[in-house]
PDB file of N, CA and C in Angstrom:
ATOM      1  N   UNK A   1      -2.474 -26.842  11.419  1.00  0.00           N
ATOM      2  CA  UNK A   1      -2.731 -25.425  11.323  1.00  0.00           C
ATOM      3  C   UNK A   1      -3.916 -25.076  12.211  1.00  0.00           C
ATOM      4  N   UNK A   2      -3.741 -23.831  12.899  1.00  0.00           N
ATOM      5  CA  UNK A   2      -4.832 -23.303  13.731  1.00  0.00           C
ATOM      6  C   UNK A   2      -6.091 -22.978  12.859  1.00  0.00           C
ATOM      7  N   UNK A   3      -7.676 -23.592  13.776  1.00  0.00           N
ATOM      8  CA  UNK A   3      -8.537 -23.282  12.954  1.00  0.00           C
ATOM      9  C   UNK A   3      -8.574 -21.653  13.194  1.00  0.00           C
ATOM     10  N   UNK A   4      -9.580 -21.234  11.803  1.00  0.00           N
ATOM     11  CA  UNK A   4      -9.593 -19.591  12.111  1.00  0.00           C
ATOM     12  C   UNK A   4     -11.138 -19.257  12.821  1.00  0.00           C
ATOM     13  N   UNK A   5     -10.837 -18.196  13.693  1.00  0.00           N
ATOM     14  CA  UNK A   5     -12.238 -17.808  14.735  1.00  0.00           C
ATOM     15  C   UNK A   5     -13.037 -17.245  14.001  1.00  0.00           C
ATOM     16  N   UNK A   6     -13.659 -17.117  14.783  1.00  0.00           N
ATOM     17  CA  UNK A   6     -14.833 -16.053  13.905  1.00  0.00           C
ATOM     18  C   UNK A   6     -14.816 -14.499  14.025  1.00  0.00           C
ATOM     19  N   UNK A   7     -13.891 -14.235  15.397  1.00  0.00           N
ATOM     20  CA  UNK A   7     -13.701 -13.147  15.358  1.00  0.00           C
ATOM     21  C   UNK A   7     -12.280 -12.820  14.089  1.00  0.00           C
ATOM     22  N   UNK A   8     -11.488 -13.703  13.739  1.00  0.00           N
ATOM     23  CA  UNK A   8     -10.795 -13.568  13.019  1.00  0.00           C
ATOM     24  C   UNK A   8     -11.515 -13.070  11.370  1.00  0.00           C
ATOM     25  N   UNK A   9     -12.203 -14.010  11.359  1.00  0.00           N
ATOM     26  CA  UNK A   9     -12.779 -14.380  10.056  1.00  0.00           C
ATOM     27  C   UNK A   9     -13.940 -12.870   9.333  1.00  0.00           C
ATOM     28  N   UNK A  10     -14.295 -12.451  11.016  1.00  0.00           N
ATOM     29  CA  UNK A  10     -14.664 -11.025  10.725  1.00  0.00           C
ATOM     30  C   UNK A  10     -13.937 -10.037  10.531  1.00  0.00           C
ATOM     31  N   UNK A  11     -12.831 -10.122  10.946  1.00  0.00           N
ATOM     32  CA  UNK A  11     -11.790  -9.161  10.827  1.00  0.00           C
ATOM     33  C   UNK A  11     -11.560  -9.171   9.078  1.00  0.00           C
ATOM     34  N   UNK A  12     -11.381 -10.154   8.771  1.00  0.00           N
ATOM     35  CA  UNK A  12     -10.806 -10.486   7.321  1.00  0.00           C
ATOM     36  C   UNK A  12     -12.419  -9.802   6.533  1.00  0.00           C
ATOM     37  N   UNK A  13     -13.138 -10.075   6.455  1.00  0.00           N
ATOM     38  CA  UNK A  13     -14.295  -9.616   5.531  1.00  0.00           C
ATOM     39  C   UNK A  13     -14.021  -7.764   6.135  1.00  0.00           C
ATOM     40  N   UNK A  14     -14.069  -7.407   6.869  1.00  0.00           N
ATOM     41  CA  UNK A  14     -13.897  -6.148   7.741  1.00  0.00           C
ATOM     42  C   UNK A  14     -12.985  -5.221   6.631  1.00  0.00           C
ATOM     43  N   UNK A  15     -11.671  -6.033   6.756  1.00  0.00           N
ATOM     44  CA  UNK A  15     -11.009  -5.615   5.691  1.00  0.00           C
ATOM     45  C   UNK A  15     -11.109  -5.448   4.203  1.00  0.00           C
ATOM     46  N   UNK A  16     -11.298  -6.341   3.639  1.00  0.00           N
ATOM     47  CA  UNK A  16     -11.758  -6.828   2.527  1.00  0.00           C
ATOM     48  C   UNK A  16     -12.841  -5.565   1.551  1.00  0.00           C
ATOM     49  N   UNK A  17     -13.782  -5.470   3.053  1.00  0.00           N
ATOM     50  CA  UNK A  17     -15.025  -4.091   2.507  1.00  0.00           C
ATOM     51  C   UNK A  17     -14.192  -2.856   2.746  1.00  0.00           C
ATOM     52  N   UNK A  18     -12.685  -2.471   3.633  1.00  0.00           N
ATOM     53  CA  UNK A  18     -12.112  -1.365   3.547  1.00  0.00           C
ATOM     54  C   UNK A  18     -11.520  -1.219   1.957  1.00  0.00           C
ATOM     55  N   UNK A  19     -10.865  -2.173   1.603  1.00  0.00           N
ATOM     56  CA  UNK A  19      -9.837  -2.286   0.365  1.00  0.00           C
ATOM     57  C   UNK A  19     -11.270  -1.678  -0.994  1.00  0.00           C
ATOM     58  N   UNK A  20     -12.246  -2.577  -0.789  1.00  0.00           N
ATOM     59  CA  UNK A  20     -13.181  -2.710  -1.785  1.00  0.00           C
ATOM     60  C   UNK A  20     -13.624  -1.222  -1.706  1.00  0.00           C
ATOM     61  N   UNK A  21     -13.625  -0.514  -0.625  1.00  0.00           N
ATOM     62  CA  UNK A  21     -14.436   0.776  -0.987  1.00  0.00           C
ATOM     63  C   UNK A  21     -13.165   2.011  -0.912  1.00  0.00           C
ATOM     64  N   UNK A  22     -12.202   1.629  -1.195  1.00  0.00           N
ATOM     65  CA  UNK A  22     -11.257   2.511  -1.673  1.00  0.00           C
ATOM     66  C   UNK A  22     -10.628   2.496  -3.033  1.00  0.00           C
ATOM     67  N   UNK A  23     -10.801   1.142  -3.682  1.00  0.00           N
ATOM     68  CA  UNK A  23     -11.591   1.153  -5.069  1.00  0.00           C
ATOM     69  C   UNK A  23     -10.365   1.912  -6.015  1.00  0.00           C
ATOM     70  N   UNK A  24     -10.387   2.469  -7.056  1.00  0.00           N
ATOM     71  CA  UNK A  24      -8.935   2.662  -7.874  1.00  0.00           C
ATOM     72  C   UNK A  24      -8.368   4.265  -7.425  1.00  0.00           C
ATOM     73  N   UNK A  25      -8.567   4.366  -6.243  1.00  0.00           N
ATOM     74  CA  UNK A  25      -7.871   6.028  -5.627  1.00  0.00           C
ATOM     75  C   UNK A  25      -6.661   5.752  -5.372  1.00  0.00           C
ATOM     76  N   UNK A  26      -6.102   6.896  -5.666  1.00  0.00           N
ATOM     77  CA  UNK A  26      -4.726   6.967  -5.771  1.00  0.00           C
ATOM     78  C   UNK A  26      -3.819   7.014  -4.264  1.00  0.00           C
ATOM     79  N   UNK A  27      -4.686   7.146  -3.202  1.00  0.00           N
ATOM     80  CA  UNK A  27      -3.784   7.603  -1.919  1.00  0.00           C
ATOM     81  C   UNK A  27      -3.249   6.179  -1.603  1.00  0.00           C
ATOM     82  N   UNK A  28      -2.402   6.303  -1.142  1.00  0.00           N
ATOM     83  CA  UNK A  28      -0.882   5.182  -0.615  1.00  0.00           C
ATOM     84  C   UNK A  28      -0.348   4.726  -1.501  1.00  0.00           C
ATOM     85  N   UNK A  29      -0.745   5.099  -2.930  1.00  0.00           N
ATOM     86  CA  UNK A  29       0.076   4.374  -3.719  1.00  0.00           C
ATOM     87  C   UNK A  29       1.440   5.504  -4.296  1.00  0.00           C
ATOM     88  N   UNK A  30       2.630   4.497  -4.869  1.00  0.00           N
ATOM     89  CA  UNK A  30       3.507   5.428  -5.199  1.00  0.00           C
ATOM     90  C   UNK A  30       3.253   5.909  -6.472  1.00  0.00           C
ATOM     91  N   UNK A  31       4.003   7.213  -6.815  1.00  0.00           N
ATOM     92  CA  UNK A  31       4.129   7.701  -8.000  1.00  0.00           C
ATOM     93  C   UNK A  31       5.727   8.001  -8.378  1.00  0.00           C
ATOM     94  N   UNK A  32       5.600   8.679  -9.773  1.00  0.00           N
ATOM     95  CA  UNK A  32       7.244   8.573 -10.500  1.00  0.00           C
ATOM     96  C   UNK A  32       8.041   9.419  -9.581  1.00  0.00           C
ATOM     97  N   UNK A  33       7.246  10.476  -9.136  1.00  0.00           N
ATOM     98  CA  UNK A  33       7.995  11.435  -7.800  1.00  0.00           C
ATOM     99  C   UNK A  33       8.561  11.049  -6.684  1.00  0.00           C
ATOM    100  N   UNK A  34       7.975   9.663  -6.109  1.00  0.00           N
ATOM    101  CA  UNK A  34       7.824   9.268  -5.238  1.00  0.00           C
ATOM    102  C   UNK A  34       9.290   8.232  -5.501  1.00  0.00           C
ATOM    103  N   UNK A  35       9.029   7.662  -6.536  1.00  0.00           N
ATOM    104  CA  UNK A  35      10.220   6.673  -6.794  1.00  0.00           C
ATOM    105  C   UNK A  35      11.595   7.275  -6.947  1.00  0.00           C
ATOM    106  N   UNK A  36      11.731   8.563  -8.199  1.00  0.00           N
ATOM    107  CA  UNK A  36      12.390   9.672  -7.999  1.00  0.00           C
ATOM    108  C   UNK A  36      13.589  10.001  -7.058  1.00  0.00           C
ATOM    109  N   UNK A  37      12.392  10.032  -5.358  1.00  0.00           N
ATOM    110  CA  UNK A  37      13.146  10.523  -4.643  1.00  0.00           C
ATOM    111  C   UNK A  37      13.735   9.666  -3.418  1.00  0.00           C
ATOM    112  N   UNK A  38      13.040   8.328  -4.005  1.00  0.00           N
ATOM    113  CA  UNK A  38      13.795   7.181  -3.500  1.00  0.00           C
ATOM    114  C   UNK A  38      15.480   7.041  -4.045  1.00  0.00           C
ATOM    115  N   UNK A  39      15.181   6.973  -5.044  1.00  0.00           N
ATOM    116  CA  UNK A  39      16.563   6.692  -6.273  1.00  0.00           C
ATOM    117  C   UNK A  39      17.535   7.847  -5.603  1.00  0.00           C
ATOM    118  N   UNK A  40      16.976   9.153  -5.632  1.00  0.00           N
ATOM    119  CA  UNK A  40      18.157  10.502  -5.104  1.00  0.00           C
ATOM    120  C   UNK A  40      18.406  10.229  -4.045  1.00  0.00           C
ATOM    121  N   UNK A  41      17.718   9.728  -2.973  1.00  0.00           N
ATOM    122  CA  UNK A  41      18.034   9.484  -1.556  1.00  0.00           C
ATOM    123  C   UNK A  41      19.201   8.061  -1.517  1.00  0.00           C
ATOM    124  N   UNK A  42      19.069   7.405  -2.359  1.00  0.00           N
ATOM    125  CA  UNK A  42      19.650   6.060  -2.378  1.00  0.00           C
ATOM    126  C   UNK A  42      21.001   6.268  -2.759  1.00  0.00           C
ATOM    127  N   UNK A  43      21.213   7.167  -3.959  1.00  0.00           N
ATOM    128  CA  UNK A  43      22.350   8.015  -4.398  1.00  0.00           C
ATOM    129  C   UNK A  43      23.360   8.608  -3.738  1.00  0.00           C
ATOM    130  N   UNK A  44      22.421   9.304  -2.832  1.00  0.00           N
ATOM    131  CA  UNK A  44      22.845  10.709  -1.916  1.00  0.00           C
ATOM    132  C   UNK A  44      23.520   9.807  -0.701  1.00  0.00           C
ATOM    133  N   UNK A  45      22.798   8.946  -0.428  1.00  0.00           N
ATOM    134  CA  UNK A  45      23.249   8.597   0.679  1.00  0.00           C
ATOM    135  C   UNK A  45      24.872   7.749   0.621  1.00  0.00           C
ATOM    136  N   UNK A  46      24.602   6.676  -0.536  1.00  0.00           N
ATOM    137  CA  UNK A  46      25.724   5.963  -1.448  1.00  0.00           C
ATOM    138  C   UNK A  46      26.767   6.525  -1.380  1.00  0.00           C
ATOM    139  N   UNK A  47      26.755   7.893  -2.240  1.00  0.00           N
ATOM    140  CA  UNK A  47      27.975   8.729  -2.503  1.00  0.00           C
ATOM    141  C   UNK A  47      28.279   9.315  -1.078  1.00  0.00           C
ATOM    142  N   UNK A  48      27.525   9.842   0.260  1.00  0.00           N
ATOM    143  CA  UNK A  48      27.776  10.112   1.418  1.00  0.00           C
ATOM    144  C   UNK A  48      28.748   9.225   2.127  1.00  0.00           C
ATOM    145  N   UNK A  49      28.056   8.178   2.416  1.00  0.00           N
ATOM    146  CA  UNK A  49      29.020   7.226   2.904  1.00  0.00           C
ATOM    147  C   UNK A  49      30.538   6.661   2.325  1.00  0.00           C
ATOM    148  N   UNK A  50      30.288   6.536   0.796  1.00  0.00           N
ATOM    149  CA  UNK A  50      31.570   5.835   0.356  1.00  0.00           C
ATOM    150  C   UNK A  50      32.459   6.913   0.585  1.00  0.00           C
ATOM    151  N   UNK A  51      32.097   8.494   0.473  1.00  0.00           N
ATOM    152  CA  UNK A  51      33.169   9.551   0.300  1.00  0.00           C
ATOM    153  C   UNK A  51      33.414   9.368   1.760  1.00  0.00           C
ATOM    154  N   UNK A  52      32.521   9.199   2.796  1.00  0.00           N
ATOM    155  CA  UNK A  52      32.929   9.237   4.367  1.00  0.00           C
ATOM    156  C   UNK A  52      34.221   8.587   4.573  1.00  0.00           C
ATOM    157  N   UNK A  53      33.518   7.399   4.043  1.00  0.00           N
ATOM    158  CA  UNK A  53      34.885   5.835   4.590  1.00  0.00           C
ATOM    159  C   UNK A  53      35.886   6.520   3.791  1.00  0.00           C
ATOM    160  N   UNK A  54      35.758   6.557   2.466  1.00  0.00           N
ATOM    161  CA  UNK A  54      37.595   6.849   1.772  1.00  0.00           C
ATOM    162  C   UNK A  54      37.894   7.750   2.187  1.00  0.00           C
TER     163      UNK A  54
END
């Protein structure tokens, strides 16, 4: 396995202090709306296509 650099190794702590100072906020995460309109889209599309082909 490749050793890791140091410019790597900064990158990783770099990150690490992004994650840490965004802390329990809600942005990028999903919600029930969000899942919702996954499921209708998944549906929509399902029933689109199968009615296409038959």
């Amino acid at each position: 396995m490749e050793r890791l650099s140091a410019d790597w190794l900064a990158e990783i702590d770099r990150r690490a202090e992004v994650y840490e100072a965004i802390g329990e906020e809600a942005e990028g995460r999903m919600t029930v709306i969000d899942y919702l309109g996954i499921a209708a889209l998944m549906l929509f599309l399902t029933i689109g296509f199968w009615t296409w082909v038959a």
